[in-house]
PDB file of N, CA and C in Angstrom:
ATOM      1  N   UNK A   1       3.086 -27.198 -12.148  1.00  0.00           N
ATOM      2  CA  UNK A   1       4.327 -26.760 -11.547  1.00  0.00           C
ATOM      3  C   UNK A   1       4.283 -27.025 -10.046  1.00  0.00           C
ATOM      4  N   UNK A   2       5.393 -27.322  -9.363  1.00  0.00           N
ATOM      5  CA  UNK A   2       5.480 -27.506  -7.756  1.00  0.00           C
ATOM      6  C   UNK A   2       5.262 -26.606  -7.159  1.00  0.00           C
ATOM      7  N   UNK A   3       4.827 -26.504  -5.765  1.00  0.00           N
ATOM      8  CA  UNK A   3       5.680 -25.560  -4.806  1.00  0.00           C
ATOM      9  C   UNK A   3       6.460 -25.353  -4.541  1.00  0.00           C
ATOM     10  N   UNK A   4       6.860 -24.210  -4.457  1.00  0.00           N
ATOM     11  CA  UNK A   4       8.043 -23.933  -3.847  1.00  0.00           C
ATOM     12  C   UNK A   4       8.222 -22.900  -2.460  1.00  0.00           C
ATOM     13  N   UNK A   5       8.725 -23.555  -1.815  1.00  0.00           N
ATOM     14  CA  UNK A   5       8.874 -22.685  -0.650  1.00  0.00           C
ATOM     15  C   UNK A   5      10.289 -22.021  -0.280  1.00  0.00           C
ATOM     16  N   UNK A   6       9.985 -20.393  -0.172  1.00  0.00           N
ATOM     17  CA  UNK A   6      10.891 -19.772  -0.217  1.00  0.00           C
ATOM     18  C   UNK A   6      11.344 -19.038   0.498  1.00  0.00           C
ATOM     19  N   UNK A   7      12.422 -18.715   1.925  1.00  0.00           N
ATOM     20  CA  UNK A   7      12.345 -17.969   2.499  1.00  0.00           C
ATOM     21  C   UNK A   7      12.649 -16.876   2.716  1.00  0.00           C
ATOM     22  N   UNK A   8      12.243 -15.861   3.524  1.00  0.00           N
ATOM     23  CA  UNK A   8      12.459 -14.309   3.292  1.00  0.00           C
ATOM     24  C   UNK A   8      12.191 -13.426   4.109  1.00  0.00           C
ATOM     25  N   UNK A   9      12.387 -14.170   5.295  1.00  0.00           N
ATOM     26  CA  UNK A   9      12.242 -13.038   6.449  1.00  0.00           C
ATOM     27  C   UNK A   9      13.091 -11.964   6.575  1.00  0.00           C
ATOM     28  N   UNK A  10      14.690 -12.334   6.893  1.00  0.00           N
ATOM     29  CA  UNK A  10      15.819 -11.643   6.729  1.00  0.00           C
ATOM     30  C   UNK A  10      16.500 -11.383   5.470  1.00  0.00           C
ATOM     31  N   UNK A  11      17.469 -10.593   5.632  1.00  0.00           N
ATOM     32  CA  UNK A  11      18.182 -10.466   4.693  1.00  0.00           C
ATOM     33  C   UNK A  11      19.255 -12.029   4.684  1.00  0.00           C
ATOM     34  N   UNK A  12      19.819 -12.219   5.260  1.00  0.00           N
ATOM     35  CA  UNK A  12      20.006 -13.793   5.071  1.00  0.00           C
ATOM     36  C   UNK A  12      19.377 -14.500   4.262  1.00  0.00           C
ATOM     37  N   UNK A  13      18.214 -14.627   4.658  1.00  0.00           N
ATOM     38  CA  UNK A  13      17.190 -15.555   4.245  1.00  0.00           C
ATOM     39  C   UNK A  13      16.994 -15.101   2.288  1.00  0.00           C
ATOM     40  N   UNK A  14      16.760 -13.945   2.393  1.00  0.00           N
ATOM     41  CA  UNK A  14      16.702 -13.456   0.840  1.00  0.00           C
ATOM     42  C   UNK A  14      17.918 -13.733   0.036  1.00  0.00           C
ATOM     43  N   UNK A  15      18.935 -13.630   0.578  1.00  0.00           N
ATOM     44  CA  UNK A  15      20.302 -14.051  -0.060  1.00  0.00           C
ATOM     45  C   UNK A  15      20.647 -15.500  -0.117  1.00  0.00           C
ATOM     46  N   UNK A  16      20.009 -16.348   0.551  1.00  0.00           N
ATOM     47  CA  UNK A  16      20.091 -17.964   0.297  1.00  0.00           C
ATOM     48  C   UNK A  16      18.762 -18.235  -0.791  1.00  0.00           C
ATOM     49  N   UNK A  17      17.994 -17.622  -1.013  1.00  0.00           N
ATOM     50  CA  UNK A  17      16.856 -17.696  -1.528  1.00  0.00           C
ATOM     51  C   UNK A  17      17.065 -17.077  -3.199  1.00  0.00           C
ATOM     52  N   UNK A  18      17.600 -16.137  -3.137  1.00  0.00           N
ATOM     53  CA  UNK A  18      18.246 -15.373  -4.380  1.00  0.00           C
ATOM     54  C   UNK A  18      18.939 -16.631  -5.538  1.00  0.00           C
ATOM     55  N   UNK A  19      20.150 -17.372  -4.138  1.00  0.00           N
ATOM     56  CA  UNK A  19      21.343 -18.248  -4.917  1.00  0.00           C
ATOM     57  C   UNK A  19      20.596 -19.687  -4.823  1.00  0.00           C
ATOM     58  N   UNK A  20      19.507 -19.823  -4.066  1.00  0.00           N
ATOM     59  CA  UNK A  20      18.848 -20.851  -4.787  1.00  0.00           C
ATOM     60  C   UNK A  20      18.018 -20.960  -6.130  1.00  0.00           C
ATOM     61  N   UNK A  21      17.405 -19.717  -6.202  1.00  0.00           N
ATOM     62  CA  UNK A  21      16.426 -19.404  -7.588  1.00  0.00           C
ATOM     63  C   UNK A  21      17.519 -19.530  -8.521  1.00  0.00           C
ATOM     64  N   UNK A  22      18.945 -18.975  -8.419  1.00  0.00           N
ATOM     65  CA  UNK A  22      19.587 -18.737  -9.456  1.00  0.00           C
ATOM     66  C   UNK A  22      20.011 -20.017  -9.818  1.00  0.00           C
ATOM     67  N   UNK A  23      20.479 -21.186  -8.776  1.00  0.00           N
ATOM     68  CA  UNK A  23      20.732 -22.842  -8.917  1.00  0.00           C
ATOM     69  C   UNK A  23      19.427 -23.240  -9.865  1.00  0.00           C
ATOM     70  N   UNK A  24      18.414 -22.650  -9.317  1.00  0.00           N
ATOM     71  CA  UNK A  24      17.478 -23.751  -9.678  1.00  0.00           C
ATOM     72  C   UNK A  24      17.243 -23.462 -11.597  1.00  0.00           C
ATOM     73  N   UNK A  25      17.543 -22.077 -11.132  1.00  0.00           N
ATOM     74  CA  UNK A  25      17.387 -21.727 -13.474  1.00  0.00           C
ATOM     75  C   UNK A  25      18.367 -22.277 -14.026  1.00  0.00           C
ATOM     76  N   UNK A  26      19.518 -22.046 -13.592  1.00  0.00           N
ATOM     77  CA  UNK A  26      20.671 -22.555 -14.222  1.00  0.00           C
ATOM     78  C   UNK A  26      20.528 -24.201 -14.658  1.00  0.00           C
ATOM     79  N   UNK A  27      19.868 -24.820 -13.686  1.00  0.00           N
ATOM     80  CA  UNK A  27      19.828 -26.518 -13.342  1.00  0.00           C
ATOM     81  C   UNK A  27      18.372 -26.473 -14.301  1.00  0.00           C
ATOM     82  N   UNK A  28      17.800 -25.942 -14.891  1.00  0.00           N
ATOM     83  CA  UNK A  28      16.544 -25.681 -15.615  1.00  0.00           C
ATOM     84  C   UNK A  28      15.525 -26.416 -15.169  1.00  0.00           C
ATOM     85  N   UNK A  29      15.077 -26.139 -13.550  1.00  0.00           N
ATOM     86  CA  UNK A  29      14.199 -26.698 -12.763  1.00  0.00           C
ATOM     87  C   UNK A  29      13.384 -25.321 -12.379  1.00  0.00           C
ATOM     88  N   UNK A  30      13.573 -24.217 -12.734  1.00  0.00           N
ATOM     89  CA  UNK A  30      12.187 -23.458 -12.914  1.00  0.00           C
ATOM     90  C   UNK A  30      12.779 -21.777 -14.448  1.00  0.00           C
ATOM     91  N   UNK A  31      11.725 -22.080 -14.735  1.00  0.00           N
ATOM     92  CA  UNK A  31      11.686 -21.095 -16.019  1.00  0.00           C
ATOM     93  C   UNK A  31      12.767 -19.600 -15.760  1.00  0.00           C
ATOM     94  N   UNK A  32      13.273 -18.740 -16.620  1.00  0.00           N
ATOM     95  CA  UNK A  32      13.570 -17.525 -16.760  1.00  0.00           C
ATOM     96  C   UNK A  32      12.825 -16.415 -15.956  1.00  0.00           C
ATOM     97  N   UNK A  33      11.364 -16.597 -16.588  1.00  0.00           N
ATOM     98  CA  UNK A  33      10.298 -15.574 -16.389  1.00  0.00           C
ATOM     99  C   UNK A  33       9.876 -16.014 -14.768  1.00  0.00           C
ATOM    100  N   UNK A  34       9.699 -17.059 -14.319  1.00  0.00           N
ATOM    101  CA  UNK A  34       9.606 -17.240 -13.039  1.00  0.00           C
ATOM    102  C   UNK A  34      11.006 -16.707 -11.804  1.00  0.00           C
ATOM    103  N   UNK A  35      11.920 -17.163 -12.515  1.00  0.00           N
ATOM    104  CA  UNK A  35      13.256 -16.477 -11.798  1.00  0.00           C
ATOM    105  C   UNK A  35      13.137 -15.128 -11.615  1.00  0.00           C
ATOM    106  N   UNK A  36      12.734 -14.508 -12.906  1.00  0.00           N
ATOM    107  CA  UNK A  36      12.261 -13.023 -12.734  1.00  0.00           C
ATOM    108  C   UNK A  36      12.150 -12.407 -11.852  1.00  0.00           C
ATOM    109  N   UNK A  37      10.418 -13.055 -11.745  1.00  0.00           N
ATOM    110  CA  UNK A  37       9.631 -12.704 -11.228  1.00  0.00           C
ATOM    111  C   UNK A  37       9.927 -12.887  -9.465  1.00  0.00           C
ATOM    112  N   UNK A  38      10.580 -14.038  -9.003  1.00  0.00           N
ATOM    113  CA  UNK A  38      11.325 -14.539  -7.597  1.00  0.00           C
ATOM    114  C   UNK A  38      12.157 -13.123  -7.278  1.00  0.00           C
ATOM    115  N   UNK A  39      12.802 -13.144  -8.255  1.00  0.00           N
ATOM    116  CA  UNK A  39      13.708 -12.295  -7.985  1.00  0.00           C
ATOM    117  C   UNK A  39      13.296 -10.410  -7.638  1.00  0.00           C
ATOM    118  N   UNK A  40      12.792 -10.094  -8.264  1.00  0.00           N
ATOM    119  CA  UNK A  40      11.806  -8.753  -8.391  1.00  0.00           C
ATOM    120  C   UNK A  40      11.063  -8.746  -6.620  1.00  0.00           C
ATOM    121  N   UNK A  41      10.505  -9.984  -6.636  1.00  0.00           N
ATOM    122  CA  UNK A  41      10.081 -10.115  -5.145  1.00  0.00           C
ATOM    123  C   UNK A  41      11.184  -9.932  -4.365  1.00  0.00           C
ATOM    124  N   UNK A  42      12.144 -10.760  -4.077  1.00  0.00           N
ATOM    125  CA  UNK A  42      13.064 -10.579  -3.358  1.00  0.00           C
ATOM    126  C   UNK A  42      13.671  -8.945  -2.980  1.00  0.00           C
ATOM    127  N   UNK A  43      14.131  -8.257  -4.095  1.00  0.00           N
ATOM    128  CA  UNK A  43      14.122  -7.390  -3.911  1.00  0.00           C
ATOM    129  C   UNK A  43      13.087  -6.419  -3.222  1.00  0.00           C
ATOM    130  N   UNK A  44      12.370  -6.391  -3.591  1.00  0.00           N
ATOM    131  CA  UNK A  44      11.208  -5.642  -2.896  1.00  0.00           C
ATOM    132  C   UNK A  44      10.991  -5.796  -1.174  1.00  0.00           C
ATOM    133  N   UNK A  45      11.389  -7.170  -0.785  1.00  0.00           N
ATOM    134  CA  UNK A  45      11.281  -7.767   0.552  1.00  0.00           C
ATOM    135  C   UNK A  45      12.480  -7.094   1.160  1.00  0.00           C
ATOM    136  N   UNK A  46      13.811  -7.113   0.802  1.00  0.00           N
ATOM    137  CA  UNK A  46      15.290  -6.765   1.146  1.00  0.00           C
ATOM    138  C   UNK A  46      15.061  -5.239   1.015  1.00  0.00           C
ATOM    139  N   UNK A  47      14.141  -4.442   0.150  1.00  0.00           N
ATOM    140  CA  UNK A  47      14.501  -2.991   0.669  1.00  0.00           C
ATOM    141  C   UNK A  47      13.263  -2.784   1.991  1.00  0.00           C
ATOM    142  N   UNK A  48      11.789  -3.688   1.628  1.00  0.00           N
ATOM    143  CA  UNK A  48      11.912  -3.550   2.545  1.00  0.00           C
ATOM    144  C   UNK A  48      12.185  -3.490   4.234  1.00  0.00           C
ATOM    145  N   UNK A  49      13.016  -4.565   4.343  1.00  0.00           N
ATOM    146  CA  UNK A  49      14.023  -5.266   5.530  1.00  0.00           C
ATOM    147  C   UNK A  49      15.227  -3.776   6.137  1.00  0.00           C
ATOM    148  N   UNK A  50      15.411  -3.564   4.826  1.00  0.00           N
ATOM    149  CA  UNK A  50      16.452  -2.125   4.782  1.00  0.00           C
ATOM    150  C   UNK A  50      15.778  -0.889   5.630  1.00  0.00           C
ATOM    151  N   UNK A  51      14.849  -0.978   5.131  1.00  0.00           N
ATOM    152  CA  UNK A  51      13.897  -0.112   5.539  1.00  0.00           C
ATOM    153  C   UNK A  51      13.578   0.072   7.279  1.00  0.00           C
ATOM    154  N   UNK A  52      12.996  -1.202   7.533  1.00  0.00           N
ATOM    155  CA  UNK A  52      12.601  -1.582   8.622  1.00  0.00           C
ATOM    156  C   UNK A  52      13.708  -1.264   9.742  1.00  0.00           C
ATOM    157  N   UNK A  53      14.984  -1.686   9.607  1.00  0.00           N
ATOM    158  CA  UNK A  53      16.422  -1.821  10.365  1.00  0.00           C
ATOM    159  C   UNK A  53      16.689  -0.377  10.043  1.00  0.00           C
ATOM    160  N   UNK A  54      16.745   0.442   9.071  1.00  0.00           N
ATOM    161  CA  UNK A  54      17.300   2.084   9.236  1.00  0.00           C
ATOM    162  C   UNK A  54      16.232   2.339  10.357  1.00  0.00           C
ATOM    163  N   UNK A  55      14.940   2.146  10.269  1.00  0.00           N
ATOM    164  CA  UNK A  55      13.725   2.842  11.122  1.00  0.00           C
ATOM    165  C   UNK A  55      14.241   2.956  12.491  1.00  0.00           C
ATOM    166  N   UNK A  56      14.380   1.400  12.994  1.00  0.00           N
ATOM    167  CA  UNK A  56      14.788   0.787  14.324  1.00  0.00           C
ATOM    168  C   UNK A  56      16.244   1.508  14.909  1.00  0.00           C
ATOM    169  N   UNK A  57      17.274   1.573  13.994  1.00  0.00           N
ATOM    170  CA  UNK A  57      18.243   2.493  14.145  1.00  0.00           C
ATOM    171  C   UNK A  57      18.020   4.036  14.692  1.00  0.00           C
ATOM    172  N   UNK A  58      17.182   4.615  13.621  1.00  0.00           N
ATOM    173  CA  UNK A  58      16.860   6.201  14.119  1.00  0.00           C
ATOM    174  C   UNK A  58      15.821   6.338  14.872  1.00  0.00           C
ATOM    175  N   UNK A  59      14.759   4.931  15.646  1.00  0.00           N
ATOM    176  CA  UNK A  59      14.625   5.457  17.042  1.00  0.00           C
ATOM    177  C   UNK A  59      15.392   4.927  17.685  1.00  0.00           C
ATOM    178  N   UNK A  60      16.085   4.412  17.881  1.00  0.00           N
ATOM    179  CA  UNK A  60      16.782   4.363  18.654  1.00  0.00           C
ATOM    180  C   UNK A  60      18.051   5.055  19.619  1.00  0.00           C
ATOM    181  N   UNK A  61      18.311   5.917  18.486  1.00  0.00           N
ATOM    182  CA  UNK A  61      19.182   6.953  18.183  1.00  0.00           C
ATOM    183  C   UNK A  61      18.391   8.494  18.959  1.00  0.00           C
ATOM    184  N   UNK A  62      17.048   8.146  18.499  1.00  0.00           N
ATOM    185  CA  UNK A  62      15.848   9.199  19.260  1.00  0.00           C
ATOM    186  C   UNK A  62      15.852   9.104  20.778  1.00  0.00           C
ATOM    187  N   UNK A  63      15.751   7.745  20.907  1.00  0.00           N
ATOM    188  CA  UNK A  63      15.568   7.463  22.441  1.00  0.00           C
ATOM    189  C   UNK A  63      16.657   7.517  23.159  1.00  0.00           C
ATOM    190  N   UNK A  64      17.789   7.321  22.706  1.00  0.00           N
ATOM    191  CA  UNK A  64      19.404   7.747  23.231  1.00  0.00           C
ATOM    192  C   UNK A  64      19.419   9.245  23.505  1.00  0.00           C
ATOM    193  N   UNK A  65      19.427   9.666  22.830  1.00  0.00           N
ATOM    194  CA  UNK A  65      19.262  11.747  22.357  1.00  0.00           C
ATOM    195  C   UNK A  65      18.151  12.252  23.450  1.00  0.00           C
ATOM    196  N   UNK A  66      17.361  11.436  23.385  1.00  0.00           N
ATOM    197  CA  UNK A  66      16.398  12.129  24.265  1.00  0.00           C
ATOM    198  C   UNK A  66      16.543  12.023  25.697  1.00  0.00           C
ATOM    199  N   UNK A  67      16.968  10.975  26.170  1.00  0.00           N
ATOM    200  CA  UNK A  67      17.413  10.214  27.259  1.00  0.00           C
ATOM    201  C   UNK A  67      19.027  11.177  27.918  1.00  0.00           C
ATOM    202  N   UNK A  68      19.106  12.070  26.866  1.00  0.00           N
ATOM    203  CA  UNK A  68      20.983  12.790  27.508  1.00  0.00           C
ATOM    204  C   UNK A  68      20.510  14.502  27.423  1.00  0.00           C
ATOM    205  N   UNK A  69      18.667  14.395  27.654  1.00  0.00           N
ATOM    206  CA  UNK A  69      18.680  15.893  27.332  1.00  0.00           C
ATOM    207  C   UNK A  69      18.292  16.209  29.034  1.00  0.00           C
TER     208      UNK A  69
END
């Protein structure tokens, strides 16, 4: 099987990456169970991206608040 290189820094990036895995099953250039499995990752990367950006939000929100006391 090839490489494949996939990107996934951002949420962008996971969402071009998502609708490529899904091109590429449909076009039957990589298996079901591999799409899966792409996909399961992806997710996991996007919550935690979600994650990361709420964090950055509520300090930020800390350092505002704290900054008006």
């Amino acid at each position: 099987m090839a490489h494949i290189r996939l990107k996934t820094g951002t949420a962008t990036e996971v969402r071009r990456t998502l609708s490529r895995v899904m091109n590429m099953t449909v076009n039957g250039e990589i298996d079901n169970k591999t799409a899966n499995t792409i996909i399961l990752g992806c997710n996991a990367v996007l919550s935690a991206i979600r994650t990361d950006d709420q964090q950055k939000k509520i300090d930020e929100l800390e350092r505002i608040l704290s900054q008006t006391r």
